[in-house]
Protein backbone atom coordinates (compact mmCIF):
# COMPACT_ATOMS: atom_id res chain seq x y z
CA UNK A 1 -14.73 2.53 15.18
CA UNK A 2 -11.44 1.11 15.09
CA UNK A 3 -7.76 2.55 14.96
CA UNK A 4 -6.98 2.91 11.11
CA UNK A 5 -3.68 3.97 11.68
CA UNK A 6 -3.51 0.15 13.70
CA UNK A 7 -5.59 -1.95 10.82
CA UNK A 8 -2.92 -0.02 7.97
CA UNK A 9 0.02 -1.81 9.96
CA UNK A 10 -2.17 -4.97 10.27
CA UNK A 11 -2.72 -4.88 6.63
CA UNK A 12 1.00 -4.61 5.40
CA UNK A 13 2.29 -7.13 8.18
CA UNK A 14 -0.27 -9.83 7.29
CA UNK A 15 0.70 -9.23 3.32
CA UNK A 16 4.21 -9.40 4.35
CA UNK A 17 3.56 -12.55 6.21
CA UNK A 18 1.02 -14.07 3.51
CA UNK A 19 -1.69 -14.46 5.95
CA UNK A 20 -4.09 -14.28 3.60
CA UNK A 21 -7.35 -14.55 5.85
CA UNK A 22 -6.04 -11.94 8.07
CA UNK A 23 -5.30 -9.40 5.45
CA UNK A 24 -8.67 -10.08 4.42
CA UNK A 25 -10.15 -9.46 7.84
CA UNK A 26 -8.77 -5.62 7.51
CA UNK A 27 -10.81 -4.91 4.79
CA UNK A 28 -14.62 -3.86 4.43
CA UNK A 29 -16.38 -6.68 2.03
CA UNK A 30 -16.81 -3.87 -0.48
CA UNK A 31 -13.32 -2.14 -0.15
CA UNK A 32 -12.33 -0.44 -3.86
CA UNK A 33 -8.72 -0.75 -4.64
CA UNK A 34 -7.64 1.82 -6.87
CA UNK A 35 -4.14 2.29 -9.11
CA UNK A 36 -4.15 5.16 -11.03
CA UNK A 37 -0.86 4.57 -12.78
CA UNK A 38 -2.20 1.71 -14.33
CA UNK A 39 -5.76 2.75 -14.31
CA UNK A 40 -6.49 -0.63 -12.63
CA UNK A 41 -9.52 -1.26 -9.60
CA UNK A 42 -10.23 -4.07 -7.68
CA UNK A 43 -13.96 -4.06 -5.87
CA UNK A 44 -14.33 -6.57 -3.15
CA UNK A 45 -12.11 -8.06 -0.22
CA UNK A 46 -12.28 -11.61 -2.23
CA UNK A 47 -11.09 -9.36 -5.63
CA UNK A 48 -8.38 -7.34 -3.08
CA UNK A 49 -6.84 -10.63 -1.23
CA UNK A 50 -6.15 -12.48 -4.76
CA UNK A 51 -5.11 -9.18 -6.62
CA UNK A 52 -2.27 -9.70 -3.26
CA UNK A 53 -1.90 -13.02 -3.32
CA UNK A 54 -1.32 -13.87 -6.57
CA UNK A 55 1.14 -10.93 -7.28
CA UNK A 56 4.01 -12.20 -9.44
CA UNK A 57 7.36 -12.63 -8.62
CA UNK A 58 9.43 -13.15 -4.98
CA UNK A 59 8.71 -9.81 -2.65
CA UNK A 60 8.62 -8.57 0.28
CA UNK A 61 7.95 -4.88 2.15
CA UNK A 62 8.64 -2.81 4.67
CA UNK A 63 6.96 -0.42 6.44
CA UNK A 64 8.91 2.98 6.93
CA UNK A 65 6.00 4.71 7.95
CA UNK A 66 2.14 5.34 8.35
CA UNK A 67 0.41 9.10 9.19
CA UNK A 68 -3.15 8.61 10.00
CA UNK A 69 -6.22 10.89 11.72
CA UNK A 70 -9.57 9.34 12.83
CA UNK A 71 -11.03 7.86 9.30
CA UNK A 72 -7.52 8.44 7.13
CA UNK A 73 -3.82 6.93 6.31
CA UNK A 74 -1.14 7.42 4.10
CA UNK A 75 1.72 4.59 4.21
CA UNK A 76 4.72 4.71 3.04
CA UNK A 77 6.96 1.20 2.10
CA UNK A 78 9.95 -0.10 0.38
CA UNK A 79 9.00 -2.92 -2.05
CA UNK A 80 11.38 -5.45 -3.09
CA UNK A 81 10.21 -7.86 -6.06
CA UNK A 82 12.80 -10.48 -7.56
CA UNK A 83 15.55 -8.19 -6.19
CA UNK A 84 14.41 -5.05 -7.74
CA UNK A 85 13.51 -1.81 -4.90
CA UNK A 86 10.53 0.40 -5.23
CA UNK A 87 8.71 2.86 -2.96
CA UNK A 88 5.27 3.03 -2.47
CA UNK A 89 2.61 5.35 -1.51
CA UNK A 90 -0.62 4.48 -0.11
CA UNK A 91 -3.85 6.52 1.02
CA UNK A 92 -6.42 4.13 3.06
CA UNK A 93 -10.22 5.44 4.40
CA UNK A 94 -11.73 3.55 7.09
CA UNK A 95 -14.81 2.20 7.07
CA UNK A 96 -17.26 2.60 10.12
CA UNK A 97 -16.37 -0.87 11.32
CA UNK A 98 -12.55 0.43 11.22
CA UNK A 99 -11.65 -2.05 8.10
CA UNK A 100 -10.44 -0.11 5.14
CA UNK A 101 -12.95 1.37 2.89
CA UNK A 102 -10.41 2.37 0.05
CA UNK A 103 -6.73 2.19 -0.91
CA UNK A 104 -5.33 4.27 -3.62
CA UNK A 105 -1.53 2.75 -4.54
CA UNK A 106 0.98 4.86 -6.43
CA UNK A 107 3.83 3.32 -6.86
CA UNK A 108 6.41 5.73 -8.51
CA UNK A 109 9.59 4.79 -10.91
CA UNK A 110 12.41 6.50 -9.96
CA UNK A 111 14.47 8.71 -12.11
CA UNK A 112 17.60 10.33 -13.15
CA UNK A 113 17.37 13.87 -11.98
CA UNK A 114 17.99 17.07 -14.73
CA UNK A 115 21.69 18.11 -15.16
CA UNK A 116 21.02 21.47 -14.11
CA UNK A 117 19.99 20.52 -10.23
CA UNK A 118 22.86 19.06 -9.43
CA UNK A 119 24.01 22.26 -7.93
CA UNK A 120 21.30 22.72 -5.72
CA UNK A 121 21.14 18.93 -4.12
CA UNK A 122 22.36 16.30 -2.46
CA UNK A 123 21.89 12.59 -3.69
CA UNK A 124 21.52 10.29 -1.33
């Protein structure tokens, strides 16, 4: 069994890089890719490097963190398309091999918040 923790950082550093075959080589041939804000899955490492590889636009990530346990990880990055910042959250399982089993993406818009909290926070 390998290090997920290790083969989440391996994953997002070859996608940075657009090393396609070595992002592949973190992934278990039947890894499910899952996005439930679009309600979109992707079965397959040849299905997960393409949905990559051909995403539109000019971006890049960055890694500001990854919490993992034996089989589990949760990453979190900044993602910059054509200019444009988002966050993202990701929860990878490992397969036995160590390659990841599953991803689950959410990618959240960010928002405005209420009038009425503006007491009680900080922006930032």
């Amino acid at each position: 069994m390998g290090d997920i923790s290790a083969t989440v950082e391996t994953y997002w550093a070859t996608a940075q890089a657009r090393d396609w075959r070595a992002f592949g080589a973190t992934l278990a041939d039947d890894v499910r890719y899952e996005l439930p804000q679009t309600r979109e899955r992707v079965v397959g490492r040849d299905g997960v490097v393409r949905f990559n590889a051909e995403y539109m636009g000019e971006w890049s990530l960055e890694v500001e963190r990854v919490v993992a346990d034996s089989t589990q990880a949760v990453s979190w990055v900044r993602f910059t398309v054509d200019e444009e910042e988002t966050q993202g959250i990701s929860f990878f399982t490992s397969a036995p091999d160590g390659r990841i089993q599953t991803i689950t993406d959410f990618w959240p818009a960010p928002y405005e918040p209420p009038l009425e909290r503006e007491q009680m926070a900080e922006r930032f």
